[in-house]
C-alpha atoms as a PDB file:
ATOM      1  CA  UNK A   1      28.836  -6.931 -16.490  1.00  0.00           C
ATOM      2  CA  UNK A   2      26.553  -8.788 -14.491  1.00  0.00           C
ATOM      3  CA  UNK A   3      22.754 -10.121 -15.459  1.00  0.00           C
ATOM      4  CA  UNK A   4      19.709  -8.708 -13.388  1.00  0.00           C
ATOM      5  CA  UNK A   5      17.986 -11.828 -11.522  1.00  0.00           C
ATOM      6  CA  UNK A   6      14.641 -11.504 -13.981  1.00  0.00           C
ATOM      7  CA  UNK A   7      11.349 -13.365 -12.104  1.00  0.00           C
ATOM      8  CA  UNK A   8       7.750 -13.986 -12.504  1.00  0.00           C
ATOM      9  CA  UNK A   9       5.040 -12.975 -10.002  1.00  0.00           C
ATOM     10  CA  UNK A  10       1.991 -15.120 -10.848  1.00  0.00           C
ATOM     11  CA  UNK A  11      -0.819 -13.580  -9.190  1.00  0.00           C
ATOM     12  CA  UNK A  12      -4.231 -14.429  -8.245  1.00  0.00           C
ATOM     13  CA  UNK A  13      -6.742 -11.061  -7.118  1.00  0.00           C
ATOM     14  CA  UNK A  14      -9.939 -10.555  -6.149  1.00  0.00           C
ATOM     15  CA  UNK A  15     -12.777 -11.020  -8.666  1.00  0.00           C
ATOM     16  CA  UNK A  16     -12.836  -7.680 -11.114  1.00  0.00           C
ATOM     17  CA  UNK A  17      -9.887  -5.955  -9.820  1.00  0.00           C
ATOM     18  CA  UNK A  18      -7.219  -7.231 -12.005  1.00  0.00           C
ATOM     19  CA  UNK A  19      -6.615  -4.649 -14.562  1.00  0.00           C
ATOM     20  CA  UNK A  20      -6.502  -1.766 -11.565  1.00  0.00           C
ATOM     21  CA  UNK A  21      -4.141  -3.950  -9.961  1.00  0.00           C
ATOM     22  CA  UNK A  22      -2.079  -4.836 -12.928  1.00  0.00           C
ATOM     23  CA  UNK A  23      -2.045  -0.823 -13.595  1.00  0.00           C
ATOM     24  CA  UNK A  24      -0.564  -0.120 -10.188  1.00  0.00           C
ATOM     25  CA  UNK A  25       1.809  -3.317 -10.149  1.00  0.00           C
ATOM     26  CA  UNK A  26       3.348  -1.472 -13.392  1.00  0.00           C
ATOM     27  CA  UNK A  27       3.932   1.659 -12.064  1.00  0.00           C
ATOM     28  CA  UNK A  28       6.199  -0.087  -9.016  1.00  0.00           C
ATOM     29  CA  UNK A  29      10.024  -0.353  -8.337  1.00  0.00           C
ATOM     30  CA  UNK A  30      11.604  -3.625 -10.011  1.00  0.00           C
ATOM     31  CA  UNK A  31       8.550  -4.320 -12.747  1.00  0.00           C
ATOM     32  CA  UNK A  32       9.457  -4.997 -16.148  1.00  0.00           C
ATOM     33  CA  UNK A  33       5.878  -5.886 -17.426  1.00  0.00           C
ATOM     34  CA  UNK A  34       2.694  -6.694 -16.368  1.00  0.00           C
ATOM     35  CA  UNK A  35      -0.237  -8.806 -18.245  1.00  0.00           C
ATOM     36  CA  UNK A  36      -3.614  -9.741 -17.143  1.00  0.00           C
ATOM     37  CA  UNK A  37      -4.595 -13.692 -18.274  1.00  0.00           C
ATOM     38  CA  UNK A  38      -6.886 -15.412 -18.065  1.00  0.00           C
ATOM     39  CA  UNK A  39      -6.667 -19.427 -16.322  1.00  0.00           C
ATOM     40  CA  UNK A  40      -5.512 -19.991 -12.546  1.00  0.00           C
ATOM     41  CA  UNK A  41      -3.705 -16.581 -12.432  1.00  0.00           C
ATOM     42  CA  UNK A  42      -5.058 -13.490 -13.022  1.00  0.00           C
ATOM     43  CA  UNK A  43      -2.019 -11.176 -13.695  1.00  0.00           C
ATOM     44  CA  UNK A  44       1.822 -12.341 -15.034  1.00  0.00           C
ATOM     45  CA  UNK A  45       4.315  -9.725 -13.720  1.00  0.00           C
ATOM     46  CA  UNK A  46       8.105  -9.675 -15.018  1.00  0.00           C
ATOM     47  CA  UNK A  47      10.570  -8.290 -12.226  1.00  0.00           C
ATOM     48  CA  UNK A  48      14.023  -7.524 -13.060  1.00  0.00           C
ATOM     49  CA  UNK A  49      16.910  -7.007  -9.801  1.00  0.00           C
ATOM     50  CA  UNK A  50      20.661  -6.829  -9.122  1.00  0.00           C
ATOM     51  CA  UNK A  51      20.290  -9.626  -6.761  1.00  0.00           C
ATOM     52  CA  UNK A  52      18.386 -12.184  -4.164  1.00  0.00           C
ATOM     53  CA  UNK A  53      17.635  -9.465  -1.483  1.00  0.00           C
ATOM     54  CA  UNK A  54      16.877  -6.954  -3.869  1.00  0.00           C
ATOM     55  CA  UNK A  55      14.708  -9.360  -5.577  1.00  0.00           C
ATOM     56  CA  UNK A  56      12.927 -10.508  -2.307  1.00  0.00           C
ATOM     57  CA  UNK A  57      12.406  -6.678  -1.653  1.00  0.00           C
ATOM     58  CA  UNK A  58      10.299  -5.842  -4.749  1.00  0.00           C
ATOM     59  CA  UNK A  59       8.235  -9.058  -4.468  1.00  0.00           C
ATOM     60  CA  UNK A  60       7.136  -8.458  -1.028  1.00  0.00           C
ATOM     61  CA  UNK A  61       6.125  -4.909  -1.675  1.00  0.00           C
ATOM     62  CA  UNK A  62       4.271  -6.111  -4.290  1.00  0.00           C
ATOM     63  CA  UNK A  63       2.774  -9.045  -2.995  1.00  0.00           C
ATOM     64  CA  UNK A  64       0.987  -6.155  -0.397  1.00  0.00           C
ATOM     65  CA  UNK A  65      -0.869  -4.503  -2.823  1.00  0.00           C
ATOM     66  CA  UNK A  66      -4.313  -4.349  -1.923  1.00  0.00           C
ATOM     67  CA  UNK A  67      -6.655  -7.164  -3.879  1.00  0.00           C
ATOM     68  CA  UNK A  68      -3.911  -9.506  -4.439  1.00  0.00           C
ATOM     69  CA  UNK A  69      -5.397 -12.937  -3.024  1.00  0.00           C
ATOM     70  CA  UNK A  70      -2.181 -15.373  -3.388  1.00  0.00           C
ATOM     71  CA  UNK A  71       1.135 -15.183  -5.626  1.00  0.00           C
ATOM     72  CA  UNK A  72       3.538 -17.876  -7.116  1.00  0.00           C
ATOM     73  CA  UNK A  73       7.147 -16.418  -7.730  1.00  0.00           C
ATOM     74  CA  UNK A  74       9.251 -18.068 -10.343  1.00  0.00           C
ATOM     75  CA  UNK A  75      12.633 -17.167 -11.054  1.00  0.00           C
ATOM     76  CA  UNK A  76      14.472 -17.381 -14.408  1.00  0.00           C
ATOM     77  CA  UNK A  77      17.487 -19.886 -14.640  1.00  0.00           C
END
């Protein structure tokens, strides 16, 4: 049995849109969980894939979502 790739999508939106966009980011392909913080990132999003192209799929969709300013992907050793 092989482990999912699991990753974090730090994000940073636009002023006052971060729970909308947190809302949508939930409801997308790949997305474990989604939290809005507070500090230099607005929203922590946990992906889960089968692998690196999979992986780089999800993240670009949701780095498009509308309101999202810049992102920081980390991924889980």
């Amino acid at each position: 049995m092989t482990k999912n790739i699991e990753a974090y999508l730090l994000c940073v939106t636009q002023v006052g849109l971060e729970h909308q966009i947190a809302e949508t980011l939930q409801s997308m392909n790949g997305v474990v969980s989604t939290e809005v913080v507070y500090g230099e990132f607005d929203i922590v999003t946990t992906i889960e894939a089968p692998d690196l192209r999979s992986l780089d799929v999800a993240i670009t969709k949701l780095r498009q979502v509308t309101g999202i300013v810049r992102t920081m992907t980390l991924i889980a050793g």
